[in-house]
C-alpha atoms as a PDB file:
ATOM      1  CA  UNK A   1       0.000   0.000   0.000  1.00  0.00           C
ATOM      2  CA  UNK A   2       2.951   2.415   1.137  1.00  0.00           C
ATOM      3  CA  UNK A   3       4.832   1.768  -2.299  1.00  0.00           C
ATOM      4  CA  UNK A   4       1.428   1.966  -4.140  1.00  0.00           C
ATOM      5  CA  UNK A   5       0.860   5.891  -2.522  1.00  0.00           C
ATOM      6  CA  UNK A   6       4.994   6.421  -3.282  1.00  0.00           C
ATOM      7  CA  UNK A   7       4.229   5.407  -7.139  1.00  0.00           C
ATOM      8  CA  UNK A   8       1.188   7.685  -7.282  1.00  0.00           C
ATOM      9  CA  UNK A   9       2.816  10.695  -5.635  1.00  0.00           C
ATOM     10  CA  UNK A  10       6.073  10.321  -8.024  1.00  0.00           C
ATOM     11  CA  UNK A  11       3.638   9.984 -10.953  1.00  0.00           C
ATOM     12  CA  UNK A  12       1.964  13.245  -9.926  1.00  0.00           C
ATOM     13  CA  UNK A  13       4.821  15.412  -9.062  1.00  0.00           C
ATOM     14  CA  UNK A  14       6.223  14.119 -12.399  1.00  0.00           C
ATOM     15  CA  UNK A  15       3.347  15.060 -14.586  1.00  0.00           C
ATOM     16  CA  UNK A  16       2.762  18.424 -12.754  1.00  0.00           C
ATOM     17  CA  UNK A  17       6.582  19.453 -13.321  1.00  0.00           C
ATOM     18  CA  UNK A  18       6.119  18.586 -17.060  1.00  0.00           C
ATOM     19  CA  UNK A  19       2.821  20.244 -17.385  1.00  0.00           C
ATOM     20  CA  UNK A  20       4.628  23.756 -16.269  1.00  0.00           C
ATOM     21  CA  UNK A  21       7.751  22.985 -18.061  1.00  0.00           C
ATOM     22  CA  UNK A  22       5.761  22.425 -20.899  1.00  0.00           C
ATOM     23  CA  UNK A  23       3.675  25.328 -20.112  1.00  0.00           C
ATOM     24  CA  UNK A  24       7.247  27.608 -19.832  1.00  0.00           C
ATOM     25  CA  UNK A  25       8.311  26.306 -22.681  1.00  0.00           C
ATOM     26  CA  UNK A  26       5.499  27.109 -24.924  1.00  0.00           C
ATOM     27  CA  UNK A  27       5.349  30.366 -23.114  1.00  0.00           C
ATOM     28  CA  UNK A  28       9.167  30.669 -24.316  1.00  0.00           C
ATOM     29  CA  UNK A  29       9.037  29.866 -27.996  1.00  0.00           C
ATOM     30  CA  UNK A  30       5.267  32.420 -28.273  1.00  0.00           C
ATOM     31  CA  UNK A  31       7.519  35.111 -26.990  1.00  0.00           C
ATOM     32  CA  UNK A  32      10.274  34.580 -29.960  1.00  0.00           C
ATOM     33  CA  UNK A  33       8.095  36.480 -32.440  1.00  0.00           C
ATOM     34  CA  UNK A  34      10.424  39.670 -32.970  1.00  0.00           C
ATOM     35  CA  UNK A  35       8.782  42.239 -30.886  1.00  0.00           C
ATOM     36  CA  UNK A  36      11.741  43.017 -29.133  1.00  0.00           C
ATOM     37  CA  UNK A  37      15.077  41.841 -28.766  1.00  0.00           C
ATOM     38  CA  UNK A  38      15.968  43.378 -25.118  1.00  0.00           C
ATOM     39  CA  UNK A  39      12.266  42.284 -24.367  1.00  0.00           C
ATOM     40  CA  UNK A  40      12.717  38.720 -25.704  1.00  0.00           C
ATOM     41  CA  UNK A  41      15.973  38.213 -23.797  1.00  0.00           C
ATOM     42  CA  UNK A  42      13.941  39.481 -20.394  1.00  0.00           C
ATOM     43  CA  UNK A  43      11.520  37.057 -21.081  1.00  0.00           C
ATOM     44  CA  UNK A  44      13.362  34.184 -21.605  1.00  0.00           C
ATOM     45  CA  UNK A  45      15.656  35.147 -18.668  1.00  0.00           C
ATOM     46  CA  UNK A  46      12.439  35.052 -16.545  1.00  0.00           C
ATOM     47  CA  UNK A  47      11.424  32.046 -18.340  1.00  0.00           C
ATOM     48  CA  UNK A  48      14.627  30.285 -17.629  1.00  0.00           C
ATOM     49  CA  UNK A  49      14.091  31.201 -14.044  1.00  0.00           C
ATOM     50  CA  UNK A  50      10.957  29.750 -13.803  1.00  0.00           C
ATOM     51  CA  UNK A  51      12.429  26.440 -14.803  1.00  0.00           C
ATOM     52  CA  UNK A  52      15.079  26.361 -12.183  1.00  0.00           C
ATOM     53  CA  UNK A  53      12.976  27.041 -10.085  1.00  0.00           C
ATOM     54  CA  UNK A  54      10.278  24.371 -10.562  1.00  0.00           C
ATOM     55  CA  UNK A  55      12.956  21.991 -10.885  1.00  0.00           C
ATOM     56  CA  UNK A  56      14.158  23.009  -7.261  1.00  0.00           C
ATOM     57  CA  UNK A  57      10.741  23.049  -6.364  1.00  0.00           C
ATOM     58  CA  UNK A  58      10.314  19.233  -7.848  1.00  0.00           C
ATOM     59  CA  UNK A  59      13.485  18.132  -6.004  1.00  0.00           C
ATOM     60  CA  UNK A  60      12.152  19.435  -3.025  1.00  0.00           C
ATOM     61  CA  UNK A  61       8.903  17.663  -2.942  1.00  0.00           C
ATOM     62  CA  UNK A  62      10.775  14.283  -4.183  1.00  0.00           C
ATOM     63  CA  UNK A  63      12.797  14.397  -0.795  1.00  0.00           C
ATOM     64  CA  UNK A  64       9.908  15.073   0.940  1.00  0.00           C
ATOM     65  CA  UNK A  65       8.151  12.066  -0.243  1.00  0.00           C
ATOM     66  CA  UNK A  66      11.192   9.990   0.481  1.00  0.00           C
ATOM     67  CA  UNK A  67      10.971  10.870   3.753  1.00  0.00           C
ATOM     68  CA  UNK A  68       7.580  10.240   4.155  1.00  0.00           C
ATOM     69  CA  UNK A  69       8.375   6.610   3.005  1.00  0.00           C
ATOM     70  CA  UNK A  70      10.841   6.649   5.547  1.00  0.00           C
ATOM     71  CA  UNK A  71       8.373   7.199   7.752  1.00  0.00           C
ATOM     72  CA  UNK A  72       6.159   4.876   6.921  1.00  0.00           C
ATOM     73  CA  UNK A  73       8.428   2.202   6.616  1.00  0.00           C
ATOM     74  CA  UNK A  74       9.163   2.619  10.471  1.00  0.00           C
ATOM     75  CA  UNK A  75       5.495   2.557  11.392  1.00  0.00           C
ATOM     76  CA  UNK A  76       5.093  -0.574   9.412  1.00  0.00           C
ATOM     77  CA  UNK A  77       8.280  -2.186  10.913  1.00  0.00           C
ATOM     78  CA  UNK A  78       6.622  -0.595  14.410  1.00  0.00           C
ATOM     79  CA  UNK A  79       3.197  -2.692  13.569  1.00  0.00           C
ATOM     80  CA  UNK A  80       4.943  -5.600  12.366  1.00  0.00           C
ATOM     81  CA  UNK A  81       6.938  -6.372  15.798  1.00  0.00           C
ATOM     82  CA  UNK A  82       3.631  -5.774  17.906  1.00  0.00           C
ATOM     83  CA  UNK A  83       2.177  -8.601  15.850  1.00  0.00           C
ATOM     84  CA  UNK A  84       0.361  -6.696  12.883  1.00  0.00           C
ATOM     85  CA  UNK A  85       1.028  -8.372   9.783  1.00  0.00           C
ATOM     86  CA  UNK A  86      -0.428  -7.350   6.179  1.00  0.00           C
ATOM     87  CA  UNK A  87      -2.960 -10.016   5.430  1.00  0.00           C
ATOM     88  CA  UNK A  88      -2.162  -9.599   1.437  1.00  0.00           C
ATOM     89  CA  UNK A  89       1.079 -10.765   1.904  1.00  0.00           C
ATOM     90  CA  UNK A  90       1.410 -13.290   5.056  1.00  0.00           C
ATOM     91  CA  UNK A  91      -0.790 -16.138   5.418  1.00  0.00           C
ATOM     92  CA  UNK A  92      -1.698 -18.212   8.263  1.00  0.00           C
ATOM     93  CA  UNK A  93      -1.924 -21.510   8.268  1.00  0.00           C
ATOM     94  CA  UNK A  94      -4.263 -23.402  10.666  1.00  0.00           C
ATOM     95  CA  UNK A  95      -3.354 -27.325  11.213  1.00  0.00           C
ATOM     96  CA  UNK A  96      -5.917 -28.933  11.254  1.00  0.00           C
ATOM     97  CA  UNK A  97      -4.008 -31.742  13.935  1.00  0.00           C
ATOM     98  CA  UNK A  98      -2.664 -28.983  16.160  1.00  0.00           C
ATOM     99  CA  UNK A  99       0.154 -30.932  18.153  1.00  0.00           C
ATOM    100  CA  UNK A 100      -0.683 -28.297  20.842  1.00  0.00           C
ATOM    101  CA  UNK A 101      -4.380 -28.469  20.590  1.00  0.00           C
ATOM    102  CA  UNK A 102      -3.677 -32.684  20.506  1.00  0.00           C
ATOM    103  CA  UNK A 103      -1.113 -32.520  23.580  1.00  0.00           C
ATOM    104  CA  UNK A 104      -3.704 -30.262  25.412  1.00  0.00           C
ATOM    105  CA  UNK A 105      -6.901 -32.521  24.670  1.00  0.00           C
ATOM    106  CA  UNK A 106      -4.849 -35.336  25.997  1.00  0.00           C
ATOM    107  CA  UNK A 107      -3.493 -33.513  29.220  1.00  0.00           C
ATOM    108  CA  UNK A 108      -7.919 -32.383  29.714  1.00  0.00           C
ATOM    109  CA  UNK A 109      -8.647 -36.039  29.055  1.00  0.00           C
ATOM    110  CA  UNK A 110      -6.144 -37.514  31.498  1.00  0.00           C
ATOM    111  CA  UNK A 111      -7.313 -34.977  33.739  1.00  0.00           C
ATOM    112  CA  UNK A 112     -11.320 -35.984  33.433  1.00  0.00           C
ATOM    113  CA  UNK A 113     -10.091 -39.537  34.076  1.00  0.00           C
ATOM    114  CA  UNK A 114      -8.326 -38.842  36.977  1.00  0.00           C
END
């Protein structure tokens, strides 16, 4: 479930930081129509900007998700050694001829005949 929520967060911050790079960029190549040289090299100085800056901002939220895993992994490991388990992936098996459920039957019956 953990790795399931990691995959879907990556997936998102991924297609957000294309959708405004893409967005920049299309905003980039519109403003090379030849209005203005000093204005076009503003404008793809701010442009250029905006990338780094939504890279930064897409590094940041990529360590914050890996620390969120980290996180998460502890609480799981916390569960897990006070006897949680995931029922998806561990299975319990009930014997049907218990030796402990045979050795106590035979201790009760010893006991009744006594």
């Amino acid at each position: 479930e953990v790795e399931r929520l990691k995959n879907e967060n990556y997936k998102l911050i991924e297609e957000n930081s294309n959708l405004n790079k893409s967005k920049v960029e299309s905003q980039l190549n519109q403003s090379l129509t030849p209005i203005s040289e000093s204005f076009n090299k503003e404008l793809v100085g701010e442009l250029r900007e905006r990338i780094t800056d939504l890279e930064t901002e897409k590094v940041n939220d990529m360590e914050r998700l890996e620390e969120e895993k980290d996180r998460l992994s502890e609480l799981i490991q916390l569960y897990e050694g006070q006897g949680f388990y995931d029922s998806n992936s561990i299975k319990v098996l009930h014997m049907s001829d218990n030796p402990t459920s045979r050795a106590t039957a035979d201790l009760n019956e010893e006991i009744r005949r006594l």
